[in-house]
C-alpha atoms as a PDB file:
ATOM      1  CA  UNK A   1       0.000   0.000   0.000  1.00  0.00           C
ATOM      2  CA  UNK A   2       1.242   3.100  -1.380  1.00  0.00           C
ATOM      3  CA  UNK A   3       2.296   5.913   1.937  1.00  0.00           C
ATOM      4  CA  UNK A   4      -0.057   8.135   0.801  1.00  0.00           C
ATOM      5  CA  UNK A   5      -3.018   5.554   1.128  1.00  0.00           C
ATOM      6  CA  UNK A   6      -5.420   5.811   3.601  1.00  0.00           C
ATOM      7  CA  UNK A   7      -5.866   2.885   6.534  1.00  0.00           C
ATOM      8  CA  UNK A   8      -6.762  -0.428   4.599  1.00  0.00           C
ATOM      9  CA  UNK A   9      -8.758  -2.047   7.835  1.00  0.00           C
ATOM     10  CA  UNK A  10     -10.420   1.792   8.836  1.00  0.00           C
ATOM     11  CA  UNK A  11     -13.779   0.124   9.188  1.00  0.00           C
ATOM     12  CA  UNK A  12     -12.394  -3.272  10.973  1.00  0.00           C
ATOM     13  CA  UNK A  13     -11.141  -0.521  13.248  1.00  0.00           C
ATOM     14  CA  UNK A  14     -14.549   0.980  14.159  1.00  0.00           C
ATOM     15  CA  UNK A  15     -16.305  -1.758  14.746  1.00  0.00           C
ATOM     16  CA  UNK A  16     -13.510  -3.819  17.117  1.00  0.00           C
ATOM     17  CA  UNK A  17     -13.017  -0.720  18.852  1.00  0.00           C
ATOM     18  CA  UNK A  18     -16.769  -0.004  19.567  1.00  0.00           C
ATOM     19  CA  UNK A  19     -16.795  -3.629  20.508  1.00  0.00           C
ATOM     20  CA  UNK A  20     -13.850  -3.560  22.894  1.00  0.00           C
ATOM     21  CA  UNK A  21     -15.515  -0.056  24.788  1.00  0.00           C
ATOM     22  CA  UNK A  22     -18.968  -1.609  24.420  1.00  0.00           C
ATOM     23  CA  UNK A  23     -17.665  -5.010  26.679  1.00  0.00           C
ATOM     24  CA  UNK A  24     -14.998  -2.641  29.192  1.00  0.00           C
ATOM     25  CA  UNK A  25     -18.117  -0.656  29.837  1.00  0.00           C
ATOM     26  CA  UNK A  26     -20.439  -3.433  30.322  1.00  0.00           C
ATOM     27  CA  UNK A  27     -17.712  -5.508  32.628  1.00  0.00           C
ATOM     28  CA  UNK A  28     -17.768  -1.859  34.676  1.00  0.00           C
ATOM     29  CA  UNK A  29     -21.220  -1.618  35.211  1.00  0.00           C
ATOM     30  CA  UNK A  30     -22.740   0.262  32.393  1.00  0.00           C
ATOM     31  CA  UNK A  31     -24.308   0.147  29.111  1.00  0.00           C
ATOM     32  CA  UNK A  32     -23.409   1.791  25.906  1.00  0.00           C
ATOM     33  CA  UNK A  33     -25.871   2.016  23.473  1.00  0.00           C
ATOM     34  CA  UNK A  34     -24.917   0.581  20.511  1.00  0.00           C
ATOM     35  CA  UNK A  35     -27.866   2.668  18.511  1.00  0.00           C
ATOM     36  CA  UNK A  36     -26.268   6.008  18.733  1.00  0.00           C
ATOM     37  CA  UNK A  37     -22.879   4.466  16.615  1.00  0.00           C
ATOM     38  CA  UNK A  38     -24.546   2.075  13.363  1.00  0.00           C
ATOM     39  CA  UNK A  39     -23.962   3.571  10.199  1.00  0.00           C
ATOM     40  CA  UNK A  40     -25.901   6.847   9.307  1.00  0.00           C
ATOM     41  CA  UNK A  41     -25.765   8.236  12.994  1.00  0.00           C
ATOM     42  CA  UNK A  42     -24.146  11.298  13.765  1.00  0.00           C
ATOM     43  CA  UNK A  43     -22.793   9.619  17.042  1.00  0.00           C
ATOM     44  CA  UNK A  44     -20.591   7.186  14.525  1.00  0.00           C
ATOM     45  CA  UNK A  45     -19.247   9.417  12.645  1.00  0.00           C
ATOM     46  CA  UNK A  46     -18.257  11.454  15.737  1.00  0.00           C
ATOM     47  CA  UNK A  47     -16.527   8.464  17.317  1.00  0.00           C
ATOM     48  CA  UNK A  48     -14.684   7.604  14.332  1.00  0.00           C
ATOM     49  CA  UNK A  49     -13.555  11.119  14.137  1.00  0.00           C
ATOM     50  CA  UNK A  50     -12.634  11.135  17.840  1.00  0.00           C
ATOM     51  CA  UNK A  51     -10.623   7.886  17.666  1.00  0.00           C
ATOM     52  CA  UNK A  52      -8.778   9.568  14.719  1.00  0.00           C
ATOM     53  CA  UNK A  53      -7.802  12.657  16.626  1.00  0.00           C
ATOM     54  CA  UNK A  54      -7.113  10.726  19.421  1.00  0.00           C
ATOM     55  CA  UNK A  55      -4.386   8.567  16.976  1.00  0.00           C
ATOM     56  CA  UNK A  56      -3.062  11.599  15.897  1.00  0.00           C
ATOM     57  CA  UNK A  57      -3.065  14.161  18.864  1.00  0.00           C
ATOM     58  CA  UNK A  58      -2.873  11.203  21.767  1.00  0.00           C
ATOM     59  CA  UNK A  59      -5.166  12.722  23.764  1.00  0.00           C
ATOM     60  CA  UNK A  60      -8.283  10.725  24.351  1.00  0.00           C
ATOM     61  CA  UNK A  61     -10.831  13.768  25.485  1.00  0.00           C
ATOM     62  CA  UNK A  62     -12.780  13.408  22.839  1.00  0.00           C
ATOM     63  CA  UNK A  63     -13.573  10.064  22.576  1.00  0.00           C
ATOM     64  CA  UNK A  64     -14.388   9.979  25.810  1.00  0.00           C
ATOM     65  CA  UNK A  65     -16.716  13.227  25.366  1.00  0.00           C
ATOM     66  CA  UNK A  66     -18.540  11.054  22.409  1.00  0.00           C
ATOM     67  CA  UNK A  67     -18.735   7.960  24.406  1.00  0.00           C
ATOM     68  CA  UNK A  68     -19.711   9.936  27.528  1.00  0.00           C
ATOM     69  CA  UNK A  69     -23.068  10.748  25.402  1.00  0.00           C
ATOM     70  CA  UNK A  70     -24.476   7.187  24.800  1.00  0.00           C
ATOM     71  CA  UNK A  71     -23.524   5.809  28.403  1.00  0.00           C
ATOM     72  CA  UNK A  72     -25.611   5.280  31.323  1.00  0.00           C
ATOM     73  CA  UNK A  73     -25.428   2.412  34.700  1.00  0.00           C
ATOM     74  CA  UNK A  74     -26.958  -0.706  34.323  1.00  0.00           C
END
């Protein structure tokens, strides 16, 4: 793949990611709804944009803001 190419596996990305916060926050006593991130919802395209900021800046506040918005207890 050429440098200048985007991520091959972007997608693959989104959707192990979402599944890996989706368990941690389940395993820590809370749900995150999984209907604010499918495909056509502004809260997915906010999380992927968050999880590419956080990549390239290394700070995680945003993601955290997004995910912050579709979490509640158990």
């Amino acid at each position: 793949m050429p440098a200048s190419s985007s991520h091959g596996f972007r997608e693959g990305n989104t959707r192990a990611q979402f599944v890996f916060f989706f368990q941690l926050a389940e395993e820590a006593g809370w749900w995150l709804d999984p209907a604010k991130f499918i495909p056509g919802e502004p809260g997915r395209d906010e999380f992927i944009a968050a999880r590419s900021y956080s990549q390239a800046i290394g700070s995680n506040e945003r993601l955290a803001q997004v995910l912050g918005r579709a979490i509640a207890p158990l």
